[in-house]
Protein backbone atom coordinates (compact mmCIF):
# COMPACT_ATOMS: atom_id res chain seq x y z
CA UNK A 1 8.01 -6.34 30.58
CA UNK A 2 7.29 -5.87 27.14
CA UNK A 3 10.47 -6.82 25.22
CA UNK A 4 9.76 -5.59 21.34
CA UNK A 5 13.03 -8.13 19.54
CA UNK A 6 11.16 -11.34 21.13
CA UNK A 7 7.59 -10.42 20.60
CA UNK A 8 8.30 -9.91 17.06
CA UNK A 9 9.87 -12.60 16.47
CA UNK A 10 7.23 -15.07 18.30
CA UNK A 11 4.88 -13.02 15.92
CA UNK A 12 7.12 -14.15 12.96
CA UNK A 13 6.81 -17.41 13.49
CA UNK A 14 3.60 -17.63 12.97
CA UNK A 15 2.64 -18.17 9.06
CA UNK A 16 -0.11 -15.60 8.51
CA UNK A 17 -0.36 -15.93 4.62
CA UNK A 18 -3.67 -14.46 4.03
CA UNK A 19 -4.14 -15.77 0.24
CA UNK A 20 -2.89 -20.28 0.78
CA UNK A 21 -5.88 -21.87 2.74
CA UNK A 22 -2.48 -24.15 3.81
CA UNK A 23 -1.49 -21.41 5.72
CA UNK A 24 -4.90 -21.73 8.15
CA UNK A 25 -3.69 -22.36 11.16
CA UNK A 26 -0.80 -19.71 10.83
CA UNK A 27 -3.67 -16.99 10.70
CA UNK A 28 -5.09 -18.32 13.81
CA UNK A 29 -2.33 -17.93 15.56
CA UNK A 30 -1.08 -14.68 14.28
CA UNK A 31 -4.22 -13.70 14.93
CA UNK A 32 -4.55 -15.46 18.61
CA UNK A 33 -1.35 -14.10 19.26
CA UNK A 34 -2.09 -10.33 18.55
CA UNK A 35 -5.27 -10.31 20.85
CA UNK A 36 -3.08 -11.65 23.66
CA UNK A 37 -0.73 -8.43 23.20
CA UNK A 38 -3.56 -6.50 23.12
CA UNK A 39 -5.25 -7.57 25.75
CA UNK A 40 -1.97 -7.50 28.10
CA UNK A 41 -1.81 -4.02 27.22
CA UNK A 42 -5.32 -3.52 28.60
CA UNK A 43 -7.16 -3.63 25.78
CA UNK A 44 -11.23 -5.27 25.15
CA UNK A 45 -10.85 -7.72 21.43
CA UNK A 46 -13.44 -7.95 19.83
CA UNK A 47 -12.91 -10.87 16.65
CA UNK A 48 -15.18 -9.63 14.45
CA UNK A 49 -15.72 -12.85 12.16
CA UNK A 50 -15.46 -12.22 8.39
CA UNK A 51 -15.95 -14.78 5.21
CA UNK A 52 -12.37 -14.90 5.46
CA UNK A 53 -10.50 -13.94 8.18
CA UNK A 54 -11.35 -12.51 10.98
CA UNK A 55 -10.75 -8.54 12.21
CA UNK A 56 -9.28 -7.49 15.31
CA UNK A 57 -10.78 -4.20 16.71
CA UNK A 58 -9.47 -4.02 20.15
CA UNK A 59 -10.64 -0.79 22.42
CA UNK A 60 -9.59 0.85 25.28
CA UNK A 61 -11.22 4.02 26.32
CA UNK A 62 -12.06 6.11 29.19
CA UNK A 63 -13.55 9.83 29.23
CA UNK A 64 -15.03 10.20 25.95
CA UNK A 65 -13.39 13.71 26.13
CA UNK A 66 -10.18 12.39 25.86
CA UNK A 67 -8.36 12.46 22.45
CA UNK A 68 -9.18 9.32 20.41
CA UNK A 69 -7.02 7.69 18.12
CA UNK A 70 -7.35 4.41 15.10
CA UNK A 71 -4.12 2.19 14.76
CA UNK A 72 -4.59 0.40 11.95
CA UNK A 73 -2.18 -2.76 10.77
CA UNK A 74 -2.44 -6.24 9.47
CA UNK A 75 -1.71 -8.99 10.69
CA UNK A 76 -1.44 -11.31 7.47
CA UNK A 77 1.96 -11.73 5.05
CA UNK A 78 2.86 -12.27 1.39
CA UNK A 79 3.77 -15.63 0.75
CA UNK A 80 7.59 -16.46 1.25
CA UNK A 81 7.74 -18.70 -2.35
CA UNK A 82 10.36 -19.00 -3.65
CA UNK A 83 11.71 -20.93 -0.53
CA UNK A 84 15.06 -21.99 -1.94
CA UNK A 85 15.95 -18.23 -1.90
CA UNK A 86 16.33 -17.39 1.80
CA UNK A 87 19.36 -17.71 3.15
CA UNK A 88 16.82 -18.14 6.40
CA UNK A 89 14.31 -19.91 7.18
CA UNK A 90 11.44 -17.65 5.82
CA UNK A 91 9.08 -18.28 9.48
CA UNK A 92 11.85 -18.98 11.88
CA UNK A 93 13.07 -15.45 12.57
CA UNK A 94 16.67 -14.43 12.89
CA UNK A 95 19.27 -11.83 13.51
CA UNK A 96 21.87 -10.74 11.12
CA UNK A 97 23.99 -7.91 11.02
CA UNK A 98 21.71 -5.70 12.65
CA UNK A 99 18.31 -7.18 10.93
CA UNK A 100 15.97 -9.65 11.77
CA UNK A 101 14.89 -11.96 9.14
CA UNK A 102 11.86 -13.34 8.80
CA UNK A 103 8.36 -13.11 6.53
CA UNK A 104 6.03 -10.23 7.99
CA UNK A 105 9.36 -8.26 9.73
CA UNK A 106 8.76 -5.02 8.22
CA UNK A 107 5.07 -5.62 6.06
CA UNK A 108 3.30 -5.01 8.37
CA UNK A 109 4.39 -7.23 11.97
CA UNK A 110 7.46 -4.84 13.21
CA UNK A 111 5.73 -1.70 12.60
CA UNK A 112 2.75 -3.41 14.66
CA UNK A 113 5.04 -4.30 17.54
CA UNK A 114 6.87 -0.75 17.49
CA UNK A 115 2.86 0.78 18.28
CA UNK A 116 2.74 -1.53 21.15
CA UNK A 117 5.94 -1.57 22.37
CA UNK A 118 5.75 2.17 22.37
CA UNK A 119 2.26 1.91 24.35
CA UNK A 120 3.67 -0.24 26.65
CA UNK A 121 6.21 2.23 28.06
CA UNK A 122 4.09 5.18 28.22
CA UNK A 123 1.41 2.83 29.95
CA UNK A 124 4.24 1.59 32.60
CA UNK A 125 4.60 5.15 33.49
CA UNK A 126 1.12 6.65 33.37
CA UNK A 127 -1.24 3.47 33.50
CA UNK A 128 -4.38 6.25 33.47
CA UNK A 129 -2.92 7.80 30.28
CA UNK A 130 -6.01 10.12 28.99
CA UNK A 131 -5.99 8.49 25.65
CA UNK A 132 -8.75 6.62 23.67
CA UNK A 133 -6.89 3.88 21.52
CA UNK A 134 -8.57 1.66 18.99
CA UNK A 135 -6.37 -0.69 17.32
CA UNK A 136 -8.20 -2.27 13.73
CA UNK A 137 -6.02 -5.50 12.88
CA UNK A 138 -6.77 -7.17 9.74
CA UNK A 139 -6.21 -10.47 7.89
CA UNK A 140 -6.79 -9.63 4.51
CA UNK A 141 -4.87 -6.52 3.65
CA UNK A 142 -2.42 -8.20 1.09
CA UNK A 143 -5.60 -10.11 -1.01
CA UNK A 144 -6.92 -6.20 -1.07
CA UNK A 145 -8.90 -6.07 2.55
CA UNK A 146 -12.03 -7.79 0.66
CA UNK A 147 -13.66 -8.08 4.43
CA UNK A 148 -13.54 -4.33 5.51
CA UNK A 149 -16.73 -2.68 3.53
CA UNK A 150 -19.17 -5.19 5.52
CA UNK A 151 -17.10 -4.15 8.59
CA UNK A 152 -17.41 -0.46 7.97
CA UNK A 153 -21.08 -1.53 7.03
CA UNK A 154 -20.83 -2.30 11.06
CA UNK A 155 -18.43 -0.45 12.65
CA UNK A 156 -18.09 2.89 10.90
CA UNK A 157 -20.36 5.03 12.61
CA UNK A 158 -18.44 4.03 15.50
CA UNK A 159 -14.68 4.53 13.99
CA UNK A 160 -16.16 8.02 13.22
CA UNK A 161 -15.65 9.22 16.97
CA UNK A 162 -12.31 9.04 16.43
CA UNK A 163 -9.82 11.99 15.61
CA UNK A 164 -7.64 10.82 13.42
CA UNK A 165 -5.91 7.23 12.29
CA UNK A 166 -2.22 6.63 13.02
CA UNK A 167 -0.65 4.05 9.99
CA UNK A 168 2.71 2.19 9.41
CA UNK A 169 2.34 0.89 6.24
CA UNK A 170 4.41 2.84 4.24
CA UNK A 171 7.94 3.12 3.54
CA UNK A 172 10.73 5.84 3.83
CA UNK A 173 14.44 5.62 2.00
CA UNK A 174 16.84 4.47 4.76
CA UNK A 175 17.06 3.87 8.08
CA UNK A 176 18.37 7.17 9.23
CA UNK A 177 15.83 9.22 6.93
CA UNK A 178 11.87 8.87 7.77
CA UNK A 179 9.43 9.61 5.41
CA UNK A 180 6.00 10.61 6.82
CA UNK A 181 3.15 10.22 3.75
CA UNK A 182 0.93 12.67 2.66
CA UNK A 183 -0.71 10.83 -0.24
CA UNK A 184 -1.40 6.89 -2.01
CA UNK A 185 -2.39 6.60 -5.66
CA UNK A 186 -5.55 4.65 -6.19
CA UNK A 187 -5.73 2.21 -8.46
CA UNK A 188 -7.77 0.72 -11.83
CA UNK A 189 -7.65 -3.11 -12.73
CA UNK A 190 -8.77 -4.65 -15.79
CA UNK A 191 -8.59 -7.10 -18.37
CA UNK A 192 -9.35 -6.94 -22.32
CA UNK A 193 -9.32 -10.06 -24.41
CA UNK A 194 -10.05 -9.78 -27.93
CA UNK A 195 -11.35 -13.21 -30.27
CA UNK A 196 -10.73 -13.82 -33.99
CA UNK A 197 -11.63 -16.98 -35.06
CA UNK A 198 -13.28 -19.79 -33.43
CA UNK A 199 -10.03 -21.68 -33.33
CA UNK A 200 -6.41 -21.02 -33.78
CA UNK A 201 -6.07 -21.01 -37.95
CA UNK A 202 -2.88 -22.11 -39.60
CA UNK A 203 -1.27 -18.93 -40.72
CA UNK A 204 -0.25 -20.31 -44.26
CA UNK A 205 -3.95 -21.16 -45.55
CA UNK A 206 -5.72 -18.41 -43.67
CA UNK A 207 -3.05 -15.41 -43.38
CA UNK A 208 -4.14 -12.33 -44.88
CA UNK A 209 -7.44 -13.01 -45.26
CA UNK A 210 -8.83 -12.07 -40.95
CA UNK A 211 -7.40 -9.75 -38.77
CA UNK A 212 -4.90 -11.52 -36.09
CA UNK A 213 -5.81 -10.50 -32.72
CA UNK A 214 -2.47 -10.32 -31.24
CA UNK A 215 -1.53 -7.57 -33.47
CA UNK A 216 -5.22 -6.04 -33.03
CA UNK A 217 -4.19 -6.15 -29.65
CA UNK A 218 -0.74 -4.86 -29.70
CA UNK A 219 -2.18 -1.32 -31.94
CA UNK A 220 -4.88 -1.09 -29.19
CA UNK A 221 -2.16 -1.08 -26.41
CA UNK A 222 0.12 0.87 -28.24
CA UNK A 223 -2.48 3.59 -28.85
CA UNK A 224 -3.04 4.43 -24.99
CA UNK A 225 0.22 6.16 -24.77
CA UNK A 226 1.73 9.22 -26.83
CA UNK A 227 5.24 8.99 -27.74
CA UNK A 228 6.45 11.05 -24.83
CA UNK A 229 4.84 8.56 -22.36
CA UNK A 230 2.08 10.12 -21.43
CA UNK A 231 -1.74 8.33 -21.11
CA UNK A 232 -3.65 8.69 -24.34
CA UNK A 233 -6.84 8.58 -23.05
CA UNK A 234 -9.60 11.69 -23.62
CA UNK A 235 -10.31 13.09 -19.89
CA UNK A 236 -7.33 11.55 -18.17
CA UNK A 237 -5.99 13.83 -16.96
CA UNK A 238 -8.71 16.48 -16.45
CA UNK A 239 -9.18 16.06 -12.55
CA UNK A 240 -5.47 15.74 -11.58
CA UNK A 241 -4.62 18.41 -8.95
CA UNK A 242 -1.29 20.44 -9.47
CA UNK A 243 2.00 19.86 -7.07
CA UNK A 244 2.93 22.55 -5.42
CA UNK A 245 5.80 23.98 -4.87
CA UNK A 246 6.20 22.69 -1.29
CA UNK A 247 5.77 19.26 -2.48
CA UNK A 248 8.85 19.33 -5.07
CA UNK A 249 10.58 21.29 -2.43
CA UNK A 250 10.39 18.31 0.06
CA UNK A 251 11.26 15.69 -2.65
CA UNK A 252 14.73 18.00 -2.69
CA UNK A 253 15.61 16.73 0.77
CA UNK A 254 14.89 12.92 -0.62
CA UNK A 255 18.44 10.71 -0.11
CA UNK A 256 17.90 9.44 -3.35
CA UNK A 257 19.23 10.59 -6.73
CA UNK A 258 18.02 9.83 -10.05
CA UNK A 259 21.28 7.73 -11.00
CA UNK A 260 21.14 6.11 -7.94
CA UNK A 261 18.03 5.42 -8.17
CA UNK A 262 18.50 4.31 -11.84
CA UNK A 263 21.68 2.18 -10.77
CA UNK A 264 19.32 0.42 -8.14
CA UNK A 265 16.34 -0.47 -11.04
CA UNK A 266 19.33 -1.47 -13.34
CA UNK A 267 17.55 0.47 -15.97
CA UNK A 268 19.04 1.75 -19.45
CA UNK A 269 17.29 5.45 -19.08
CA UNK A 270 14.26 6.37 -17.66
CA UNK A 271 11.14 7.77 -19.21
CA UNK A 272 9.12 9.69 -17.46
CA UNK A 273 5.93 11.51 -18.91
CA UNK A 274 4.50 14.96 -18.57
CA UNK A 275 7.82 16.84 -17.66
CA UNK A 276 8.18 14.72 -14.86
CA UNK A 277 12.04 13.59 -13.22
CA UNK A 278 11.31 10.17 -12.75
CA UNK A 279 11.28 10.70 -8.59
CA UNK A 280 8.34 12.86 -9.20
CA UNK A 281 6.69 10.32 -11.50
CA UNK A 282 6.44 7.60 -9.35
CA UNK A 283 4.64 10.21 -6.56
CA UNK A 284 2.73 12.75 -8.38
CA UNK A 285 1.73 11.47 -11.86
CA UNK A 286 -1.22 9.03 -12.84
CA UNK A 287 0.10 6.05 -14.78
CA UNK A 288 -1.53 3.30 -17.12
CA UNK A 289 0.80 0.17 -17.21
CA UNK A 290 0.72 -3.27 -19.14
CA UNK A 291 0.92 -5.96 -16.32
CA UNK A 292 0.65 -8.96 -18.67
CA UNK A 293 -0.11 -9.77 -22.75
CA UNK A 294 -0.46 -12.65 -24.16
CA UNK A 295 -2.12 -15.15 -27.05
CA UNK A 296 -0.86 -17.60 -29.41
CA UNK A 297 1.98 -20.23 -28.94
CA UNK A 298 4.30 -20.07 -26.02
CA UNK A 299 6.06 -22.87 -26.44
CA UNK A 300 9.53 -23.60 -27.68
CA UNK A 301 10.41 -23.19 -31.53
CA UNK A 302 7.86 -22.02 -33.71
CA UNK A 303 3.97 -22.63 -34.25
CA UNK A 304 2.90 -20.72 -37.41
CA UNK A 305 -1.00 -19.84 -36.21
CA UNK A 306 -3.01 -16.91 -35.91
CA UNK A 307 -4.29 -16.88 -32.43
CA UNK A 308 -7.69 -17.27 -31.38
CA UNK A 309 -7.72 -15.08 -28.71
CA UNK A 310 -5.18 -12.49 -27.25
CA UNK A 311 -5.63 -10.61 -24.36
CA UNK A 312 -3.84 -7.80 -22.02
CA UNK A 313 -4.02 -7.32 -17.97
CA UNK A 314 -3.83 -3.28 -17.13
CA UNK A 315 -3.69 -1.13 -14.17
CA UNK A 316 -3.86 2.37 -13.33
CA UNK A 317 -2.50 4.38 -10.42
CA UNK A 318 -4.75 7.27 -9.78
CA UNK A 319 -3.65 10.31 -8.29
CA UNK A 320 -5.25 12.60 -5.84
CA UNK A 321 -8.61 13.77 -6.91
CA UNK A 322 -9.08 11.42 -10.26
CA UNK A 323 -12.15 9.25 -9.74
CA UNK A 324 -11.25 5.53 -10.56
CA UNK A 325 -14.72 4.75 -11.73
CA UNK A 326 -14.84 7.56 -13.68
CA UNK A 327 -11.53 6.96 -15.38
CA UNK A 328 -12.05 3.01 -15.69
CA UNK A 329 -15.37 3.78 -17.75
CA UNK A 330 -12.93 6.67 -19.78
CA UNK A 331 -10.34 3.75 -20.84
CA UNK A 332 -13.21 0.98 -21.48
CA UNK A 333 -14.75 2.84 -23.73
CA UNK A 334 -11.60 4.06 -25.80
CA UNK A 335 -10.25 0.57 -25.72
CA UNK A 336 -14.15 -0.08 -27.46
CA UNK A 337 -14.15 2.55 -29.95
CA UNK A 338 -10.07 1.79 -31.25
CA UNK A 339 -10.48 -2.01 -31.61
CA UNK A 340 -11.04 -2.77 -35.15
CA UNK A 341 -14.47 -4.29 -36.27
CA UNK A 342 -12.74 -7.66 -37.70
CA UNK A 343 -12.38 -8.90 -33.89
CA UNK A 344 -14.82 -9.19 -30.62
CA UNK A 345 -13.94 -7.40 -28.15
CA UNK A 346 -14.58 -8.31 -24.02
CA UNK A 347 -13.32 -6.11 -21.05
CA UNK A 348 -13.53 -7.46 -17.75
CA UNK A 349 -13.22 -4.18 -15.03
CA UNK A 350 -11.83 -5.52 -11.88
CA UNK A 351 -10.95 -4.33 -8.57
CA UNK A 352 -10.77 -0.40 -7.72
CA UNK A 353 -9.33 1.85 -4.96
CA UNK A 354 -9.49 5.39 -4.31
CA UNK A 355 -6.61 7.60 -3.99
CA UNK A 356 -5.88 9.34 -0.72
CA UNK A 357 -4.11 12.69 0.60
CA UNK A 358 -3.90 14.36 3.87
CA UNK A 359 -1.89 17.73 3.88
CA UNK A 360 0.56 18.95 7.19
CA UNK A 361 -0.54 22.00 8.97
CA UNK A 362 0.36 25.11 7.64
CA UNK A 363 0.89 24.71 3.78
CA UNK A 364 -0.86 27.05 1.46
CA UNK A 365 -3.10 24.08 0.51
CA UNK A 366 -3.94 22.91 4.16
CA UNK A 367 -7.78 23.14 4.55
CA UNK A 368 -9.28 25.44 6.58
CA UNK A 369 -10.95 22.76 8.74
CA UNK A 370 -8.60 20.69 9.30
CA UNK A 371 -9.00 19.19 13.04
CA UNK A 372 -6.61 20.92 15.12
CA UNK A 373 -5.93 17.20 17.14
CA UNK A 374 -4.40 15.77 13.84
CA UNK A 375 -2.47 19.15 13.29
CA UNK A 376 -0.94 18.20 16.62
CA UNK A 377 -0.41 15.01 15.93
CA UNK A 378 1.84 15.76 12.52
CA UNK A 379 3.44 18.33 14.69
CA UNK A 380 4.17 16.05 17.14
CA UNK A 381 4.97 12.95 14.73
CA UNK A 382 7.60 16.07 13.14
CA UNK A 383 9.23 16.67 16.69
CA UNK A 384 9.85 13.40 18.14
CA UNK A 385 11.36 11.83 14.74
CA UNK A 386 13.51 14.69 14.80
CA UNK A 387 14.72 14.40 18.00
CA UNK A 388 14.88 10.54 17.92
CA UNK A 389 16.43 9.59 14.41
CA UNK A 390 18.02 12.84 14.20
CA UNK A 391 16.92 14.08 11.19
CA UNK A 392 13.66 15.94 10.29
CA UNK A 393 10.90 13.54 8.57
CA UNK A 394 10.07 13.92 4.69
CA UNK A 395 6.49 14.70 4.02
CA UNK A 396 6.17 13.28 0.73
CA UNK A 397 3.67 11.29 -1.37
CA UNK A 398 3.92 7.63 -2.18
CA UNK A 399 3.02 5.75 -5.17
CA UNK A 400 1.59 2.82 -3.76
CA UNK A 401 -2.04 1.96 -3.07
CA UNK A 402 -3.45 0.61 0.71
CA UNK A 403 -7.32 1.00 -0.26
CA UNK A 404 -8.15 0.67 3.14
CA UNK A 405 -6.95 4.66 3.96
CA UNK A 406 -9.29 5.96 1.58
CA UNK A 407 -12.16 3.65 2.81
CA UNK A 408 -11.40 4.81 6.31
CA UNK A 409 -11.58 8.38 5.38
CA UNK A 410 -14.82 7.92 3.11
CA UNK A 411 -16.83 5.71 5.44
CA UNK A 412 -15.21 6.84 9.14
CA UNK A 413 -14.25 10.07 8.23
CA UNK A 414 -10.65 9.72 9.80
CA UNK A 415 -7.57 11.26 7.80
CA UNK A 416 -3.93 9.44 8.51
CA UNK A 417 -0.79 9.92 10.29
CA UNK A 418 0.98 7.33 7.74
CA UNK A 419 4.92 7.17 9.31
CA UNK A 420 6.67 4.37 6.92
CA UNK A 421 8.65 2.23 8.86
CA UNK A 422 9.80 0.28 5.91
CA UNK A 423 12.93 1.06 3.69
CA UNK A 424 14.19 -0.62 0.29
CA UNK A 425 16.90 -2.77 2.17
CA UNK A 426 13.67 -4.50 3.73
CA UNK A 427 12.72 -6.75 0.67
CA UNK A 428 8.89 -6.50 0.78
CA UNK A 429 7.24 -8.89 -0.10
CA UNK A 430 10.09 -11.06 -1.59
CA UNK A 431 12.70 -13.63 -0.41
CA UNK A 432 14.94 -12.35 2.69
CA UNK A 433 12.29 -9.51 4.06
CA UNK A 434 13.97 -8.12 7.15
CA UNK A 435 13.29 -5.45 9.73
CA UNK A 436 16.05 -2.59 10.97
CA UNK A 437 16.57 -3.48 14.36
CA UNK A 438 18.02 0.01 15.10
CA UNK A 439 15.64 1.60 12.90
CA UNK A 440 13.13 0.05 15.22
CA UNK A 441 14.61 1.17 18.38
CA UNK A 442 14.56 4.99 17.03
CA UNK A 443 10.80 4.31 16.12
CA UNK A 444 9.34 3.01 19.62
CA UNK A 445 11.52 5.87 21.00
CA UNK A 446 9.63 8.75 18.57
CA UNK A 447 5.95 6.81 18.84
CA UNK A 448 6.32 6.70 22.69
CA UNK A 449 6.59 11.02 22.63
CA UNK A 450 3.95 10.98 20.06
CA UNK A 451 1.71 8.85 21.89
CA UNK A 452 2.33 11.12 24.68
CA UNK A 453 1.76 14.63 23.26
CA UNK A 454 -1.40 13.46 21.69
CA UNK A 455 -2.50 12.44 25.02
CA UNK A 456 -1.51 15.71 26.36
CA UNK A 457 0.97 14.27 28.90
C-alpha cells in the first residue's frame, strides 16, 4: 500500500542539493529512491546519465491509442543554509501542526509524491488503466536544468507523442484556494562592469580630473527606468501581448489584497509601472531589476578612492511573446550607447529562458487548434479541484520562471497542465520549508479524478 506521509518523508531524508558536490550521495539516493517508486508503480526507468546528474524518464505504456501524458518534477532541493534557523532538522522530516517539515516538502518532493500517490489508487482499482504515463524526473532544475537541451537533443522526438504535460511546480495562495497557471515570465541575465583607471586612485590627488565609475555606473542604471517605473529601453515593450479582460477578471477572485499583500512584503508603498496594481505587476508586466551593484571600498569607516572598477548584476522577466534574445541584445546595446566615453565598458550576457502561456478552453483568446485531450484535461483539472478543495481553481499567470516548460513546448511540442501545489506559508527555498498535509490530502484526492477522466475511466 502506497502510504503518501511516509514516502515523503523517506524522500526527505535524502539530501538532494543539486548545486554542493557534498551533497553527492544525497542525489543518488533521491534519485535511487524515486526509480524504486516508479518502478513499484509499474513503471520501465530509464537513468539517462548527464554531466551532472542524471534524468529519470520512466514509461509505462500500452495501446499507443491511448491518451498519453508527461509528468514532469525534480528531484533535487535548494540548499537548507542557514542551518541554525530551523527549528527542525532541515533533512530529518517532521510533523507540526498540520505540516511536515523538511527541505524538498513542497519544491518539488510532495507535489511528486501527490502524482504517485494519486496513480497508485487509480492503479489499485483499474491495474489496465488505458493511460500512457511518462514521468521526466530531473536533478538539476534549481542550478537552471543545464542537462535537459542534450536530453531533448535525445529524447524529444519521442516526448512529442505525447498530448500534453501535467506540472506541479507552481504555487497557489492558501491551502483552501488552488491556483492552476496559465503563464511563466522568461527571463534575461547579465552583468556590466565598467573600468576607470588601472588601479583604485586616491580621490584627493586625482578627483575631478577622470570620471569615477561608480557614479558612471549609477547614471547608466538609473537611466533604464522612467520616473513612473517603467523600463527605459527603445523596443521593450513592443512585443508584449495585452491582458484581457478574463485575465484581470480571474485575478478578482485572488484571496489576496494589495494591503495584505503589502503588510506581508513589509513594504512602505508599492510602485508599480504601466498602470499596473501591483498584483497585476508581478503576473502580467515585463520587469528589469538590479540584483546586485557594487565597486569601491566595502569595508568599515571610510576609504577616500575612486574605484577601479564598478559593476551591476541585472535580470529581466519577460512576458508572454517578448523574445529574450531579442530584448537582451535591446538593453546591451543601450547600456553601450549611454555609458560615457571616459570609462570601458564590458557586458557579460548570461543565462536566458523563454516565457511560456497556455490558455483554458473557451476564452476569446483560446486557439483554434488547441488539442481537444488538453481541453479535457483543464476541464477535468477545473472539476475535480472543485469538488475536492471545495472551491473553483484560479487560472492565473505567475511571475516566476521554470525554463524547462518553454523548452518542453519548443522542442516536444507539449503545452502544460501547471496545478501549484505550493502556497506562501511553505517557505521555498528558505529555512523551515514545509508541506500542507491537508492540502496534500485534497490534492491526491483531485489528481486521482483527473488521472481518471483523462484516461477515460
Amino acid at each position: 500500500m502506497f502510504n503518501p506521509l511516509e514516502a515523503l518523508k523517506d524522500y526527505i531524508r535524502f539530501p538532494s542539493v543539486s548545486t554542493d558536490p557534498a551533497y553527492a550521495e544525497g542525489m543518488k539516493g533521491a534519485r535511487s529512491y524515486a526509480t524504486g517508486l516508479l518502478e513499484q508503480l509499474g513503471f520501465t526507468v530509464e537513468v539517462v546519465e548527464t554531466e551532472l546528474h542524471p534524468i529519470l524518464l520512466a514509461e509505462r505504456h500500452g495501446n499507443p491509442e491511448w491518451p498519453h501524458v508527461v509528468l514532469y518534477g525534480h528531484y533535487d532541493v535548494q540548499p537548507a543554509d542557514p542551518f541554525h534557523l530551523w527549528t527542525s532538522e532541515a533533512f530529518e522530516p517532521v510533523v507540526r501542526d498540520g505540516r511536515l517539515y523538511g527541505r524538498g516538502t513542497a519544491d518539488n518532493k510532495g507535489p511528486t509524491i501527490v502524482h504517485m500517490a494519486a496513480l497508485a489508487r487509480v492503479l489499485k482499482a483499474q491495474p489496465d488503466l488505458p493511460l500512457n504515463l511518462t514521468y521526466v524526473i530531473e536533478g538539476e532544475e534549481e542550478i537552471g536544468s543545464p542537462s535537459m537541451p542534450k536530453f531533448f537533443d535525445r529524447y524529444a522526438e519521442r516526448l512529442s507523442k505525447a498530448d500534453f504535460m501535467l506540472v506541479s511546480d507552481t504555487g497557489s495562495p492558501n491551502a483552501e484556494q488552488i491556483v492552476i497557471t496559465t503563464a511563466l515570465r522568461g527571463l534575461v541575465d547579465f552583468e556590466i562592469k565598467l573600468r576607470g583607471a588601472k588601479v583604485d586612485l586616491h580621490s584627493g590627488i586625482h578627483g575631478g580630473a577622470v570620471y569615477n565609475p561608480l557614479q558612471a555606473l549609477v547614471e547608466i542604471c538609473a537611466s533604464l527606468h522612467n520616473t513612473d517605473g517603467s523600463v527605459n529601453v527603445p523596443g521593450f515593450y513592443d512585443d508584449v501581448l495585452p491582458v484581457l479582460d478574463w485575465e484581470r477578471q480571474e485575478l478578482e477572485r485572488y484571496p489576496e489584497t494589495e494591503e495584505s499583500y503589502r503588510k506581508m512584503l513589509d513594504v512602505p508603498a508599492f510602485f508599480p509601472a504601466n498602470g499596473l496594481s501591483p498584483l497585476e505587476a508581478v503576473r502580467f508586466g515585463p520587469t528589469l531589476e538590479f540584483n546586485g551593484i557594487g565597486g569601491g571600498y566595502q569595508g568599515e569607516g571610510s576609504k577616500t578612492v575612486i574605484p577601479s572598477e564598478a559593476f551591476a548584476k541585472i535580470t529581466c522577466r519577460l512576458v508572454a511573446n517578448q523574445d529574450p534574445v531579442k530584448i537582451q541584445q535591446q538593453i546591451m546595446d543601450t547600456i553601450r550607447e549611454r555609458c560615457p566615453d571616459a570609462v570601458q565598458i564590458s557586458v557579460r550576457d548570461g543565462g536566458i529562458a523563454e516565457s511560456y502561456l497556455v490558455v483554458p478552453p473557451d476564452r476569446p483568446n483560446t486557439p483554434a487548434d488547441q488539442p481537444e485531450s488538453l481541453a479535457r484535461a483543464f476541464k477535468s483539472a477545473e472539476r475535480s479541484i472543485e469538488k475536492s478543495f471545495g472551491k473553483a481553481p484560479i487560472f492565473l499567470r505567475e511571475g516566476g520562471s521554470i525554463p524547462v516548460i518553454a523548452d518542453f513546448k519548443k522542442r516536444a511540442g507539449l503545452d502544460a497542465l501547471m496545478i501549484g501545489l505550493f502556497t506562501p506559508k511553505d517557505n521555498l527555498h528558505a529555512p523551515n520549508e514545509s508541506f500542507d498535509l491537508g492540502l496534500m490530502d485534497n490534492a491526491i484526492q483531485a489528481f486521482e479524478e483527473i488521472i481518471k477522466d483523462i484516461a477515460g475511466v
